[in-house]
N, C-alpha and C. Protein backbone atom coordinates (compact mmCIF):
# COMPACT_ATOMS: atom_id res chain seq x y z
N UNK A 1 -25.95 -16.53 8.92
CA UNK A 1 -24.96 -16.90 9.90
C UNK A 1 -23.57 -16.94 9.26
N UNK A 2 -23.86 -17.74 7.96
CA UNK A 2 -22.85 -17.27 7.16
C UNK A 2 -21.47 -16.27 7.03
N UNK A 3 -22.71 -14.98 7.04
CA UNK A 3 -21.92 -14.03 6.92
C UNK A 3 -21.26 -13.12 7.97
N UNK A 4 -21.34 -13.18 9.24
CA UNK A 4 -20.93 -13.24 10.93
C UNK A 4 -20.30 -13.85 10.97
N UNK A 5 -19.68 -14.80 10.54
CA UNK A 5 -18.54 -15.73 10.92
C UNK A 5 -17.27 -15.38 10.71
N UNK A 6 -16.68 -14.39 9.53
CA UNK A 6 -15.77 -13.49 9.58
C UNK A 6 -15.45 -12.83 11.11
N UNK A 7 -16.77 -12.18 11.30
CA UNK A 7 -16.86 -11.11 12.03
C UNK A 7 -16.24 -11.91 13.46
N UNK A 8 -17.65 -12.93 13.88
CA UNK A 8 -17.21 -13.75 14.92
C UNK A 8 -15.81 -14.02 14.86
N UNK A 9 -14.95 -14.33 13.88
CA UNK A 9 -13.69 -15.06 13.96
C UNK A 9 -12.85 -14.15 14.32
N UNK A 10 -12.84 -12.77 14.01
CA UNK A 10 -12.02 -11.69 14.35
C UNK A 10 -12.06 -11.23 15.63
N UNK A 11 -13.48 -10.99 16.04
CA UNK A 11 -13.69 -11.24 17.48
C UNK A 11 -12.83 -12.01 18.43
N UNK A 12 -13.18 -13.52 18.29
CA UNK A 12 -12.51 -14.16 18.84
C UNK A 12 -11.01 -13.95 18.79
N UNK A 13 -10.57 -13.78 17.63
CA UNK A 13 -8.69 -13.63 17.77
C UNK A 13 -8.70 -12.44 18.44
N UNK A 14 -9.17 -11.32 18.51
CA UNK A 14 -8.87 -10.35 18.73
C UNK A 14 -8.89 -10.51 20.47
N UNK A 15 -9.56 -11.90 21.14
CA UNK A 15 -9.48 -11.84 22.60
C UNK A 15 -8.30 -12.43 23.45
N UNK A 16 -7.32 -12.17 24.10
CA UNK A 16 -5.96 -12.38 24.30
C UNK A 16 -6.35 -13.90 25.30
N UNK A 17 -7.13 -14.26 25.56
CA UNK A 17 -7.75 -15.50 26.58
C UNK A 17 -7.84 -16.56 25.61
N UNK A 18 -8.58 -16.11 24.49
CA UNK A 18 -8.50 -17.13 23.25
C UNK A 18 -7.16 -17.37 22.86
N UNK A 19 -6.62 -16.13 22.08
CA UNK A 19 -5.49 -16.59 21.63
C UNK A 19 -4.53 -16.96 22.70
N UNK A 20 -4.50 -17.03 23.64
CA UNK A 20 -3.74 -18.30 24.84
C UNK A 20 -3.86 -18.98 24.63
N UNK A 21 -5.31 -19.46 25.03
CA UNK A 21 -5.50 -21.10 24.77
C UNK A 21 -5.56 -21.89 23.63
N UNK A 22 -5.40 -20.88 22.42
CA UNK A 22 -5.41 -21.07 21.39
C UNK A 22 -6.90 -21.84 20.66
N UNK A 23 -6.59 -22.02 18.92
CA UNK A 23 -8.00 -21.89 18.52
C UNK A 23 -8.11 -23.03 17.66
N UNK A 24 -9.01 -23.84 17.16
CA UNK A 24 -9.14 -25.12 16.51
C UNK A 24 -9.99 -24.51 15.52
N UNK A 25 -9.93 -25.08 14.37
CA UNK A 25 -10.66 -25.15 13.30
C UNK A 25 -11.34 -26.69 12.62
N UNK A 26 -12.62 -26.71 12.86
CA UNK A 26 -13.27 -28.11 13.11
C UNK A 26 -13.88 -28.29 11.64
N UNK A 27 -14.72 -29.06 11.19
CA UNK A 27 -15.05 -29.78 10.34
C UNK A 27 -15.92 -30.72 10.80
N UNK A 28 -17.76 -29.80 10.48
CA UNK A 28 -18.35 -30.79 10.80
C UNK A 28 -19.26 -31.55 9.84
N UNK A 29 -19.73 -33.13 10.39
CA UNK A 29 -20.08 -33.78 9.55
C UNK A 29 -21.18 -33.54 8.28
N UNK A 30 -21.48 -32.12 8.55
CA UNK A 30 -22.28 -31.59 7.44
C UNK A 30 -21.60 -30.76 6.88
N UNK A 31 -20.12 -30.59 7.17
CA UNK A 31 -19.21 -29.80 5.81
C UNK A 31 -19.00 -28.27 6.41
N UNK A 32 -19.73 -28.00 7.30
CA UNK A 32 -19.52 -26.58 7.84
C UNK A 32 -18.34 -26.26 8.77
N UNK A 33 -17.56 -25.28 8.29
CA UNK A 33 -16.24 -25.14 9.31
C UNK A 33 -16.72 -24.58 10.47
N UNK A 34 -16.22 -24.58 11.49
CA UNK A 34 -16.58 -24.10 12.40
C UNK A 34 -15.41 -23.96 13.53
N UNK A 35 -14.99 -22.47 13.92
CA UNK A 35 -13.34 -22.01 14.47
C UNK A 35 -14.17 -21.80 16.08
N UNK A 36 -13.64 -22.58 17.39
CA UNK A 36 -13.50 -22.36 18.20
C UNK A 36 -12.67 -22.37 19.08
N UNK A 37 -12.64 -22.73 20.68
CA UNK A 37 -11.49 -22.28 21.85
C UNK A 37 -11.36 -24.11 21.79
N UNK A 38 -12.20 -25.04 21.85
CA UNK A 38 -11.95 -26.44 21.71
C UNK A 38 -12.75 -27.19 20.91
N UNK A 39 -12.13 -28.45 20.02
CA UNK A 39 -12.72 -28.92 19.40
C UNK A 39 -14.66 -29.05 19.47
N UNK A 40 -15.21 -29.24 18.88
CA UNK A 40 -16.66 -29.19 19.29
C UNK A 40 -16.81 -30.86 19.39
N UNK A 41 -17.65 -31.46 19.84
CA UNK A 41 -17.97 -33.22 20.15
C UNK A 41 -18.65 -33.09 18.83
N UNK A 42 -18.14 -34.29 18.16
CA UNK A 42 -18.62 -34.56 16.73
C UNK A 42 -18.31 -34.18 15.33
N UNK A 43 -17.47 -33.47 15.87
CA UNK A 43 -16.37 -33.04 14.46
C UNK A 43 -15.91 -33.73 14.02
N UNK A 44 -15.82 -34.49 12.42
CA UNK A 44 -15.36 -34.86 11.63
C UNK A 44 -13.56 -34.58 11.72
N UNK A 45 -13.37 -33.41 11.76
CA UNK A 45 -11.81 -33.13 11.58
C UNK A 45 -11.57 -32.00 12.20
N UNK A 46 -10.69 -31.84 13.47
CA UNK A 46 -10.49 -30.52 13.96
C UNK A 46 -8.71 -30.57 14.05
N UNK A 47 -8.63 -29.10 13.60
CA UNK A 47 -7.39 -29.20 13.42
C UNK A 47 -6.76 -27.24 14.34
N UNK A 48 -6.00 -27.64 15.00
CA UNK A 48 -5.32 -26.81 16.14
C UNK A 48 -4.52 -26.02 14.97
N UNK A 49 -4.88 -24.48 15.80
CA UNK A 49 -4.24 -22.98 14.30
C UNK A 49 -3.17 -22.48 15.52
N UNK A 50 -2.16 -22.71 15.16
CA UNK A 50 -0.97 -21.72 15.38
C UNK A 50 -0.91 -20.03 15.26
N UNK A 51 -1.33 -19.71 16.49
CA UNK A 51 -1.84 -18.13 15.84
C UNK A 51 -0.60 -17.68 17.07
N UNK A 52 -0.23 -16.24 16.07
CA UNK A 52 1.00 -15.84 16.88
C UNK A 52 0.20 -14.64 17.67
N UNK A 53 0.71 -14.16 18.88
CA UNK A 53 -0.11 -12.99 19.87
C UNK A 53 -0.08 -11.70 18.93
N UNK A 54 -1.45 -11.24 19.30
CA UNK A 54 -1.88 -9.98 18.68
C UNK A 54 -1.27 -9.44 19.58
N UNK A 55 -0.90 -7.72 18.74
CA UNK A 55 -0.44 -6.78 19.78
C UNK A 55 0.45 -6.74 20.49
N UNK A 56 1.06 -7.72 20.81
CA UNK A 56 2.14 -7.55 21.18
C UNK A 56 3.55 -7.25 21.26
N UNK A 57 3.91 -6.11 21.59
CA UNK A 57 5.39 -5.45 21.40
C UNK A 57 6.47 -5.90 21.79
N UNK A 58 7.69 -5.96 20.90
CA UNK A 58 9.03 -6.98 21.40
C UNK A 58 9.62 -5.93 22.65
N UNK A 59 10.00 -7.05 23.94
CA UNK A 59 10.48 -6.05 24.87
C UNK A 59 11.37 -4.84 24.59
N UNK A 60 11.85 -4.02 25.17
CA UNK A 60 13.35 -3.22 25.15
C UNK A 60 14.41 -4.49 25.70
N UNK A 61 15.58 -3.89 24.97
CA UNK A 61 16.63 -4.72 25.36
C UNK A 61 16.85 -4.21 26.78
N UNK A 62 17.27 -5.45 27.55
CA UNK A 62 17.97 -5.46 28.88
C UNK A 62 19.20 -4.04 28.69
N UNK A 63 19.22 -3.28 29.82
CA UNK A 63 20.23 -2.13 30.13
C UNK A 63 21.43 -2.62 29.75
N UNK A 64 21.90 -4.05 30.06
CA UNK A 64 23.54 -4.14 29.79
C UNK A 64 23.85 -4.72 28.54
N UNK A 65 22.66 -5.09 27.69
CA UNK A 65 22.45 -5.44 26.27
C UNK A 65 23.38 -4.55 26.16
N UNK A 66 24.62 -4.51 24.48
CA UNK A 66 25.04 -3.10 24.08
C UNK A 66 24.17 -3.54 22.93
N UNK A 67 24.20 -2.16 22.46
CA UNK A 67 22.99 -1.90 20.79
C UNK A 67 24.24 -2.07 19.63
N UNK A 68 23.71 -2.80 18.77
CA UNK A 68 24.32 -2.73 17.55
C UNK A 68 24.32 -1.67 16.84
N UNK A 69 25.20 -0.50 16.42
CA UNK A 69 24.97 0.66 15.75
C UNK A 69 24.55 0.19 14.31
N UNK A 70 23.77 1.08 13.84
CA UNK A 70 23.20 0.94 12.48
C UNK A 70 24.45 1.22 11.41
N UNK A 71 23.89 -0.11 10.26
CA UNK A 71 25.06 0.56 9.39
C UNK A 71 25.29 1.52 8.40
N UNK A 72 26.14 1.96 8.19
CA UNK A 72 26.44 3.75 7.70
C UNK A 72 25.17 3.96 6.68
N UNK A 73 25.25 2.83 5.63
CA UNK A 73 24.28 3.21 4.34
C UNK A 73 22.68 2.88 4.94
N UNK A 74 22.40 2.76 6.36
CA UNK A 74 20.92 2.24 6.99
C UNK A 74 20.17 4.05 6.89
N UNK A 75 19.07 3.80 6.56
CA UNK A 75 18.59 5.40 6.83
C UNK A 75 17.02 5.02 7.71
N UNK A 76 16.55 5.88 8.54
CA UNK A 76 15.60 5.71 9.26
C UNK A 76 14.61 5.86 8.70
N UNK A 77 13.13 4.70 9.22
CA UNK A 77 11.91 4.50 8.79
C UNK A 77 11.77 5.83 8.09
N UNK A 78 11.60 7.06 8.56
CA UNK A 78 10.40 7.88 8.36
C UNK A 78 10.92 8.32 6.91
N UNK A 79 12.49 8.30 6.91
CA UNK A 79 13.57 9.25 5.98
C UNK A 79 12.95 8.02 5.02
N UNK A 80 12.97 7.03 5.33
CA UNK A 80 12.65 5.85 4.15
C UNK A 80 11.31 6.18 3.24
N UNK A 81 10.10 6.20 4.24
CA UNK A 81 9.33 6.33 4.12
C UNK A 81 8.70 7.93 3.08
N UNK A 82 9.63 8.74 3.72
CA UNK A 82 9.11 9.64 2.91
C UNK A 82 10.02 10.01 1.13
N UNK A 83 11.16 9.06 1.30
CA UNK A 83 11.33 8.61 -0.21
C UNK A 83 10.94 7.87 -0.96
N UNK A 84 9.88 6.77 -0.43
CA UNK A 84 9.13 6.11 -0.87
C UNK A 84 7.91 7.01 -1.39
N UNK A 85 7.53 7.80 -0.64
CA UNK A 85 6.28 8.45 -0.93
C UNK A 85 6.64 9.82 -2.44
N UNK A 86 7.65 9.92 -1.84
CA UNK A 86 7.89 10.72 -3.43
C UNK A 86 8.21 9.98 -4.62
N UNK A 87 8.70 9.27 -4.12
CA UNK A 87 9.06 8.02 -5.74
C UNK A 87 7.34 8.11 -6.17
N UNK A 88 6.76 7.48 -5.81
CA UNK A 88 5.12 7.36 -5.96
C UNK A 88 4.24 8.65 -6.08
N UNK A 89 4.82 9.71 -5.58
CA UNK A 89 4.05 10.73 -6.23
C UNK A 89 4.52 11.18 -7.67
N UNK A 90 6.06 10.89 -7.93
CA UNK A 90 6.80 11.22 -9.05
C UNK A 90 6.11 10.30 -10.13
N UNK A 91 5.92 8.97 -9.98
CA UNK A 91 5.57 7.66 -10.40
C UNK A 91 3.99 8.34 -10.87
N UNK A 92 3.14 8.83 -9.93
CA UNK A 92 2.23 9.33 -10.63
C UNK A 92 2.09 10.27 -11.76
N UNK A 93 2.77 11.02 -11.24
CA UNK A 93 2.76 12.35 -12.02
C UNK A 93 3.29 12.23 -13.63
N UNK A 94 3.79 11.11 -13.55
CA UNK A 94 4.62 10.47 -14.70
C UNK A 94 3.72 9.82 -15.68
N UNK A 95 2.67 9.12 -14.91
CA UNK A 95 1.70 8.16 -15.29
C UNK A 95 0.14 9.19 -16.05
N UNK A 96 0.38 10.59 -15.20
CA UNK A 96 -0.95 11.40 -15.32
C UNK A 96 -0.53 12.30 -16.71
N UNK A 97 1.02 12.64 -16.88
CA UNK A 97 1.81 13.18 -17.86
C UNK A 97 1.47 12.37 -19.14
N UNK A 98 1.85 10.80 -19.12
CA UNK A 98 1.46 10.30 -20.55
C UNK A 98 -0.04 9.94 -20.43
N UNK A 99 -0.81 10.10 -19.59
CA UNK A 99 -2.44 10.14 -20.68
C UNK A 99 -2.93 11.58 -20.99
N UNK A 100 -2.24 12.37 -20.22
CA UNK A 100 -2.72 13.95 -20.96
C UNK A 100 -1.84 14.07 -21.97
N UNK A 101 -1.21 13.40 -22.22
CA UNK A 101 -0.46 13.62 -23.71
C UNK A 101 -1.16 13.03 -24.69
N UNK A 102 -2.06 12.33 -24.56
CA UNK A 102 -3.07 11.75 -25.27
C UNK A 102 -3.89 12.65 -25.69
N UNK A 103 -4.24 12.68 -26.97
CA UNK A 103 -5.40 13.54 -27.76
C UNK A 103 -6.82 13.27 -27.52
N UNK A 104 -7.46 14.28 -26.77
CA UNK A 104 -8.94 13.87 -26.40
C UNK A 104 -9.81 15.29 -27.44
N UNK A 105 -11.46 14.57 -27.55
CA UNK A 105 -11.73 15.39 -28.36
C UNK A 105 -12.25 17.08 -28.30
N UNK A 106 -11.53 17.83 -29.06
CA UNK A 106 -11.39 19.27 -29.15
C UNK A 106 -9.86 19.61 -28.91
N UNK A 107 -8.67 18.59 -28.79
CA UNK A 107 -7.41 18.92 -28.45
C UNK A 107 -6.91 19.41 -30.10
N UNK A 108 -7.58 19.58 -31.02
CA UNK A 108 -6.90 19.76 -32.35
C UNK A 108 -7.81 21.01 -32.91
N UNK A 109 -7.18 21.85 -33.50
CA UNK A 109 -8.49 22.93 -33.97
C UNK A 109 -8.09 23.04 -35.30
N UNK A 110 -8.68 22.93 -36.67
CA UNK A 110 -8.85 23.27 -38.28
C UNK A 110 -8.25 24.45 -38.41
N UNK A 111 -7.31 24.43 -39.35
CA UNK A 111 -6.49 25.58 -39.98
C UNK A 111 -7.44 26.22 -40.94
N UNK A 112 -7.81 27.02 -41.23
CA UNK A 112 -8.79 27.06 -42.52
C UNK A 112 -7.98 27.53 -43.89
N UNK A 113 -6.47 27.76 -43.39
CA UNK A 113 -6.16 27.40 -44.98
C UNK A 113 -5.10 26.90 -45.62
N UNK A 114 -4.72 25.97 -44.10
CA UNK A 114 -4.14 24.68 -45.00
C UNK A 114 -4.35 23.98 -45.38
N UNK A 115 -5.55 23.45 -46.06
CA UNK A 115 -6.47 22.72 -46.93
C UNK A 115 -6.85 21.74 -46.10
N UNK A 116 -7.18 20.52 -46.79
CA UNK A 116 -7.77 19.18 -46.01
C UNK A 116 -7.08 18.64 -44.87
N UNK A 117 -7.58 18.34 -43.65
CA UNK A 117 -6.94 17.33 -42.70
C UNK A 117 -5.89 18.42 -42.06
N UNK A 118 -5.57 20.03 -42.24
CA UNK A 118 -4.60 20.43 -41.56
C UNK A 118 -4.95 21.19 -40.30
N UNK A 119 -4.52 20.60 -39.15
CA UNK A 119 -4.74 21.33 -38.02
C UNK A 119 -3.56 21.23 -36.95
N UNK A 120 -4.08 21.74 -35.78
CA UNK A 120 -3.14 22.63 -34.68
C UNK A 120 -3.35 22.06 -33.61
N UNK A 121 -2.63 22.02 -32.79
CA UNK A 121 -3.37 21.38 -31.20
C UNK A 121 -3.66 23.07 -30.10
N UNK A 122 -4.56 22.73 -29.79
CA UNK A 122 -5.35 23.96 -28.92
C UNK A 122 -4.82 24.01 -27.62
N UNK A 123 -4.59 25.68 -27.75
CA UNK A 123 -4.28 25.93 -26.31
C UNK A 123 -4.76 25.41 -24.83
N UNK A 124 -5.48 24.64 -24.75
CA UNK A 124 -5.66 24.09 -23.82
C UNK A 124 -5.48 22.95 -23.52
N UNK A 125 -5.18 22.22 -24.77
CA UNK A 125 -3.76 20.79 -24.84
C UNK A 125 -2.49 21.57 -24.38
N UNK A 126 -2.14 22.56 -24.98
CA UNK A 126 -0.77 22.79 -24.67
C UNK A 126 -0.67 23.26 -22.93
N UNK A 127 -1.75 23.69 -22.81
CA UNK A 127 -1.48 24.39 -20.66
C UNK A 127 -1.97 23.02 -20.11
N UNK A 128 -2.53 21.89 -20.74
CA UNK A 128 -2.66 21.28 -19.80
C UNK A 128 -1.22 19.86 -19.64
N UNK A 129 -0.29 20.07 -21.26
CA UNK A 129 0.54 19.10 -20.89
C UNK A 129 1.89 20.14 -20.50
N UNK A 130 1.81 20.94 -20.15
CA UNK A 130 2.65 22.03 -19.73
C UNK A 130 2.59 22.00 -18.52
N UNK A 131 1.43 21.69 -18.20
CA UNK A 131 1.08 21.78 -16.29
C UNK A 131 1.19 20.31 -15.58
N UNK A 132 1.16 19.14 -16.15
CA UNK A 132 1.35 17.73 -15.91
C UNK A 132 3.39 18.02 -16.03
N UNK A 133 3.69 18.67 -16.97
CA UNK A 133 5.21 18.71 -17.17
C UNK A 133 5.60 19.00 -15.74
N UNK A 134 5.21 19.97 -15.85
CA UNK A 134 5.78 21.25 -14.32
C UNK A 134 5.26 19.93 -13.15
N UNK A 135 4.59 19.30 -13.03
CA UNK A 135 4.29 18.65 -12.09
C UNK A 135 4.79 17.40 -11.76
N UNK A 136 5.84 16.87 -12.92
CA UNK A 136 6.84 15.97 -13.43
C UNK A 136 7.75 16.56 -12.49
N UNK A 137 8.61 17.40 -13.04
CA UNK A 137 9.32 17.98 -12.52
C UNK A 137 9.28 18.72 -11.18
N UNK A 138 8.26 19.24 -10.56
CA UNK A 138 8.38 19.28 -8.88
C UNK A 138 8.50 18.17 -8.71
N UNK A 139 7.79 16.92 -9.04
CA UNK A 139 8.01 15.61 -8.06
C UNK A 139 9.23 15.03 -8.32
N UNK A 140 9.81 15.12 -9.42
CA UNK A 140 11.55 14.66 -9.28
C UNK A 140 12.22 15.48 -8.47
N UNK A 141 11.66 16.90 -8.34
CA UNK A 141 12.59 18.13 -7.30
C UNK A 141 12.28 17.51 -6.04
N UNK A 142 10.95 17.21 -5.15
CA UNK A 142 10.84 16.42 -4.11
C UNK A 142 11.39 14.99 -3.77
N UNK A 143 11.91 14.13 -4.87
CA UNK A 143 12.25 13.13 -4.74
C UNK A 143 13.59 13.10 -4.59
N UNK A 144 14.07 14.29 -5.07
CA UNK A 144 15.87 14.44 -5.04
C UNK A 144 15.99 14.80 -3.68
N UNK A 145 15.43 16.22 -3.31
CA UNK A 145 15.28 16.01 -1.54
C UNK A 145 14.97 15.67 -0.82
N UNK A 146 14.44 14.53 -0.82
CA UNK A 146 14.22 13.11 0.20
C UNK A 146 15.14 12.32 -0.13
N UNK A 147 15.64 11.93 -0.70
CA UNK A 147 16.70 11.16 -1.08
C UNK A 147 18.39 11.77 -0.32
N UNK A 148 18.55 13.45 -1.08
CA UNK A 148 19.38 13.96 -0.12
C UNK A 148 18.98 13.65 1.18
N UNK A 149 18.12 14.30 1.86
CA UNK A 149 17.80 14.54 3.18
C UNK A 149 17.78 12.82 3.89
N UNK A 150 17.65 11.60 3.01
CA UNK A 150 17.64 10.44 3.46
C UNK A 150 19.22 10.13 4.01
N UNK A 151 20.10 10.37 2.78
CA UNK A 151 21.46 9.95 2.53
C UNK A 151 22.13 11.02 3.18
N UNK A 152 21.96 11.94 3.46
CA UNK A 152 22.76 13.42 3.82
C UNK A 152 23.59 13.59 3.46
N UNK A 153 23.68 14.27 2.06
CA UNK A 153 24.32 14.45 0.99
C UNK A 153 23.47 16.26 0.37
């Protein structure tokens, strides 16, 4: 039962009749919480939850409202949004750049005649931090044009 009670509780908020009449959270004398529409008889401690309306959208302003114009340096959600998303792909690419720069094993191959301990890093260290590079660099190229295209510049 336990573990339904999440469920139940979401339920319930999620019903616009409940959240009207709003919802109590009780305390009963055997320690078990228990969230309903009114206290239950015999509750130890019930205490009334301030729950704000699901779903619900702020009206449009009244027609003779005037709108406050946005200010010059304001840029719109999506323009926001999609400079956010390149910062974070750049942010990755940045993050994926220094662990492939990291030496994993077979990234070094034996010289055979520069004596002890002398070796090379293998072509396939070098295309793979060559290709994390290049991928550095598109995502700063995407992040500069979201940023233009944010600022319009």
């Amino acid at each position: 039962m336990v573990r339904f009670l999440p469920i139940l509780l979401a339920l319930a908020l999620a019903s616009p009749a409940v959240n009207a009449q709003g919802m109590y959270r009780s305390v009963m004398p055997d320690g078990k919480i228990v969230y309903s529409d009114k206290p239950p008889p015999g509750a130890k401690e019930s205490t009334k939850l301030n729950l704000a309306p699901l779903n619900v959208a702020k009206p449009p302003p009244a027609p003779d409202t005037p709108q406050k114009p946005a200010p010059a340096d304001a840029m719109p959600v999506d323009k926001m949004a999609a400079v956010s998303a390149a910062r974070q792909r750049l942010e990755a690419a940045q993050k994926a750049l220094a662990d492939g720069r990291e030496q994993r094993e077979g990234d070094r191959i034996g010289v055979a005649k520069g004596g002890a301990g002398t070796s090379r890093l293998s072509e396939s260290y070098l295309e793979r931090v060559k290709s994390l590079e290049d991928n550095v660099a598109a995502a700063q190229q995407q992040l500069d044009a979201a940023q233009r295209a944010a600022t319009g510049r």
